[in-house]
Protein backbone atom coordinates (compact mmCIF):
# COMPACT_ATOMS: atom_id res chain seq x y z
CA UNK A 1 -3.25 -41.19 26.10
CA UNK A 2 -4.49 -40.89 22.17
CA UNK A 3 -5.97 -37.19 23.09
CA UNK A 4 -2.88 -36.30 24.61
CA UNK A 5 -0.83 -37.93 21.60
CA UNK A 6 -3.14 -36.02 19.49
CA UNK A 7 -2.47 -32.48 20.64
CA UNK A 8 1.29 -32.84 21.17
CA UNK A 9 1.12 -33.86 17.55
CA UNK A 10 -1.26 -30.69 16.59
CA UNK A 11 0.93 -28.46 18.38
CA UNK A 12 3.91 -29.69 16.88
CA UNK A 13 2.44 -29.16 13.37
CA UNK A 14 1.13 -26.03 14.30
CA UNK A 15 5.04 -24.64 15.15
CA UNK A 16 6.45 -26.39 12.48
CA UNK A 17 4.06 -23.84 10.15
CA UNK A 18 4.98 -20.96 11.64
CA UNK A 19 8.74 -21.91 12.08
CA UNK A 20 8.64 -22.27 8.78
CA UNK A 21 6.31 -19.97 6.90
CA UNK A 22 7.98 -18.37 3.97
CA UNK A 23 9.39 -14.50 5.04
CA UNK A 24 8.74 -12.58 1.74
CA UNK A 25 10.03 -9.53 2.76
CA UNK A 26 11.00 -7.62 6.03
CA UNK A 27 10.54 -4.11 7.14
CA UNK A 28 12.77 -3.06 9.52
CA UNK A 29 12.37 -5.81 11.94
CA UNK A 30 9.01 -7.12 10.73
CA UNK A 31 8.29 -10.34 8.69
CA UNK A 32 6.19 -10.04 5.78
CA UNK A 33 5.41 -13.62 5.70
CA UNK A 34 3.02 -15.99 3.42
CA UNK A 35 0.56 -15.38 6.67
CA UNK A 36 0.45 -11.84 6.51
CA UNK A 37 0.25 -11.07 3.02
CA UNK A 38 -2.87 -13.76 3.02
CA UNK A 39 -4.32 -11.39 5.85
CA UNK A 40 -3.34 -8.42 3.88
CA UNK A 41 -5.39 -9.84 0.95
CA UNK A 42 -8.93 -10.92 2.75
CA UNK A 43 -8.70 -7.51 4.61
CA UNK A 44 -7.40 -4.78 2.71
CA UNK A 45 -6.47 -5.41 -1.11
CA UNK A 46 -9.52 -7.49 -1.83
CA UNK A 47 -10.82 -10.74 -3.99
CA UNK A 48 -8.61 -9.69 -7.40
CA UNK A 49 -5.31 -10.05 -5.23
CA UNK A 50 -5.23 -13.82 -3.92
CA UNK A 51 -3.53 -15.09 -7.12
CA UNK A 52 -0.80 -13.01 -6.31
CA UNK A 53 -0.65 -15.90 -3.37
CA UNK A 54 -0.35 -18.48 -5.83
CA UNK A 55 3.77 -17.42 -7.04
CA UNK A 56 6.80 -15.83 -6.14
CA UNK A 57 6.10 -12.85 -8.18
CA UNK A 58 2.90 -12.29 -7.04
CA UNK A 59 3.85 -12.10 -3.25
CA UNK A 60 6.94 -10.51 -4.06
CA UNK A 61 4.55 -7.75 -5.78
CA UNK A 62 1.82 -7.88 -2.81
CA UNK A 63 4.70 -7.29 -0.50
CA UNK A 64 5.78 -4.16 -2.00
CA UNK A 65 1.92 -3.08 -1.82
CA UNK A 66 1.76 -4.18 1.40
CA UNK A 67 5.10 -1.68 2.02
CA UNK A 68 4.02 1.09 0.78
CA UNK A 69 0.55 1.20 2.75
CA UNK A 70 2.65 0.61 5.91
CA UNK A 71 4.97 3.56 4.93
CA UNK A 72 2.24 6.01 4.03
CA UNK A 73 0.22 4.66 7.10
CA UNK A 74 2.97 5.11 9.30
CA UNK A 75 3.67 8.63 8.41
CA UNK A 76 0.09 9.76 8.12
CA UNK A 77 -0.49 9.32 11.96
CA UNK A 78 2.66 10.77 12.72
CA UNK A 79 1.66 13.85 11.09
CA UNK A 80 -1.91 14.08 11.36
CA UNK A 81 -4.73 13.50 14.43
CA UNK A 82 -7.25 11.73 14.73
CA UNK A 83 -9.79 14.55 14.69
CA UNK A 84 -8.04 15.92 11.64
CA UNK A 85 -10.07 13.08 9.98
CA UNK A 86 -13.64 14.35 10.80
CA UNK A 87 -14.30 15.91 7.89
CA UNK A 88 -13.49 12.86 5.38
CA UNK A 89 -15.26 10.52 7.80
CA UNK A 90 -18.50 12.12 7.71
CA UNK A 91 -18.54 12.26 4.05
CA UNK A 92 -17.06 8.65 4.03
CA UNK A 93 -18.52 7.20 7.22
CA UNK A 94 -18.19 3.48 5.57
CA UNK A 95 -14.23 3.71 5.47
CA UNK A 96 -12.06 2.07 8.43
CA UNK A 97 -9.44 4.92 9.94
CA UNK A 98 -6.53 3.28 8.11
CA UNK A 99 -7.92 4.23 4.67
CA UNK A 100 -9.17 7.60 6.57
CA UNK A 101 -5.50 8.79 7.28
CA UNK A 102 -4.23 7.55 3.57
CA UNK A 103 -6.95 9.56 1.76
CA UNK A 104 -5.97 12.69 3.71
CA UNK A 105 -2.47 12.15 3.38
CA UNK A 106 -2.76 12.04 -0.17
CA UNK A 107 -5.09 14.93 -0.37
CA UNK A 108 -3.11 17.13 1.37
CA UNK A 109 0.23 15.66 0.59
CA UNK A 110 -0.13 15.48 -3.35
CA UNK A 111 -3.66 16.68 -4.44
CA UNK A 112 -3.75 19.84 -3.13
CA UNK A 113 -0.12 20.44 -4.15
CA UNK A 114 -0.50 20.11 -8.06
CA UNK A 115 -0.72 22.72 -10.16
CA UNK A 116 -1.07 22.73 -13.68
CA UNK A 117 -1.25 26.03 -15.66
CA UNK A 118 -2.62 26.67 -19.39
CA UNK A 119 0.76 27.15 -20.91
CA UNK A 120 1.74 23.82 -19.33
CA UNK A 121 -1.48 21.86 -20.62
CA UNK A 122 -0.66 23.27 -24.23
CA UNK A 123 2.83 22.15 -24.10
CA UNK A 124 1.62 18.61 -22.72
CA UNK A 125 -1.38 18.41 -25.54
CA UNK A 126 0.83 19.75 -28.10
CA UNK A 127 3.85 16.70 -26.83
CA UNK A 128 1.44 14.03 -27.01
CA UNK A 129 -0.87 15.00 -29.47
CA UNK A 130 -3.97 15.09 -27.62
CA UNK A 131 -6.63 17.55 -28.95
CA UNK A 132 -9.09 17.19 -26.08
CA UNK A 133 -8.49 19.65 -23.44
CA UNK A 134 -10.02 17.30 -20.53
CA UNK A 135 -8.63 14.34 -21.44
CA UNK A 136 -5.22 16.27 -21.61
CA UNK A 137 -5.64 17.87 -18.28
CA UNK A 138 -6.69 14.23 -16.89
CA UNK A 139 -3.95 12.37 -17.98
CA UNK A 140 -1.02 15.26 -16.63
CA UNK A 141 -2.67 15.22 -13.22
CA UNK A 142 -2.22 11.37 -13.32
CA UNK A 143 0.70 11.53 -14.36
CA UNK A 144 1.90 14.49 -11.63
CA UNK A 145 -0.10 12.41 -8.83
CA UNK A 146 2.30 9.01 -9.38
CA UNK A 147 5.59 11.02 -9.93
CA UNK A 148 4.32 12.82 -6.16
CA UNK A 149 3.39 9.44 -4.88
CA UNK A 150 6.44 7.62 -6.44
CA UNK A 151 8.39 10.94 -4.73
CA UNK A 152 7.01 10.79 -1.39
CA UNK A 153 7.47 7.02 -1.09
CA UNK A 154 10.66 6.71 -2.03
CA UNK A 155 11.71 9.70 0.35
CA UNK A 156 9.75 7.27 3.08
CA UNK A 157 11.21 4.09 2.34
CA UNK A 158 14.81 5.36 2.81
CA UNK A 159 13.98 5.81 6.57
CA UNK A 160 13.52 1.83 6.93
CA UNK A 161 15.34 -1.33 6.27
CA UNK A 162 13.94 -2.89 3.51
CA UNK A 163 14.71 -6.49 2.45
CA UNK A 164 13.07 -8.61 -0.01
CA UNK A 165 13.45 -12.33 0.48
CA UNK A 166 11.75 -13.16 -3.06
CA UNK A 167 12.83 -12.21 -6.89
C-alpha cells in the first residue's frame, strides 16, 4: 500500500512540474519552456550559457537564441539536402548535421554574398579612422555579415508566431 502511495504521489509531482513549468516563449505552437531552454543549454549553447537559467532576462535572452537557430534550422533543410552537406562534413566530420546545415546556410546565404570593393574600404577607413587596411576590411565584413544575418532573420521570423512570455 506505501509503494503504491509512493508512486501515485511521484506521479502527481511529476505532472504538477510539467503542468506548471514556466513557458518563456512560444513559436508558433511550440513552448519554449524552463525544460527546453535547460536542454538547449547542455546540448547546443554550452557551459557559459546556464546562468542565463538563473533570471528572467537570461531565459528571455536564451529564448531568442534558441529562436533564431530554429528559424535558420528550419529554413536550411527546406532549401538544402542532405548530400549538399558532404563537402563541409568531411572537412568538419566532428560537427552534428544541425550545425552542418547552419554553416552552409550562412556560407552560401551571407558569406559568399558580400562584397566589399577598394573605394568602399577607403570610405569605411577614412569614416572611422582606421589606418590598418586588414583590420578595416575585418571589421566591414563583420559588420556586413550581422546586418545579412540580422536581414535574413528578421525576413524568417515574420513567417511565424512569435510570443514572448518573459520581459
Amino acid at each position: 500500500m506505501r509503494k503504491k502511495f509512493f508512486y501515485i504521489c511521484l506521479a502527481l509531482l511529476i505532472f504538477s512540474v510539467n503542468l506548471f513549468a514556466q513557458v518563456v516563449a512560444k513559436i508558433d505552437d511550440f513552448k519554449i519552456t524552463d525544460d527546453v531552454l535547460k536542454k538547449y543549454v547542455d546540448e547546443v549553447a554550452g557551459e557559459k550559457y546556464k546562468n542565463y537559467l538563473k533570471s528572467d532576462s537570461g531565459k528571455r535572452k536564451l529564448a531568442e537564441y534558441y529562436i533564431n537557430r530554429y528559424v535558420l534550422l528550419k529554413y536550411a533543410k527546406e532549401i538544402y539536402k542532405e548530400e549538399d552537406l558532404k563537402k563541409l562534413k568531411q572537412s568538419h566530420p566532428e560537427l552534428d548535421t544541425d550545425t552542418l546545415y547552419l554553416l552552409h546556410l550562412i556560407d552560401e546565404k551571407i558569406n559568399k554574398q558580400i562584397k566589399i570593393d577598394d573605394k568602399e574600404l577607403e570610405k569605411f577607413m577614412k569614416s572611422n579612422g582606421i589606418s590598418n587596411k586588414n583590420s578595416a576590411y575585418a571589421n566591414l565584413l563583420t559588420i556586413k555579415r550581422k546586418k545579412m544575418l540580422d536581414d535574413l532573420l528578421n525576413k524568417l521570423k515574420q513567417e511565424h508566431n512569435i510570443v514572448f512570455n518573459i520581459n
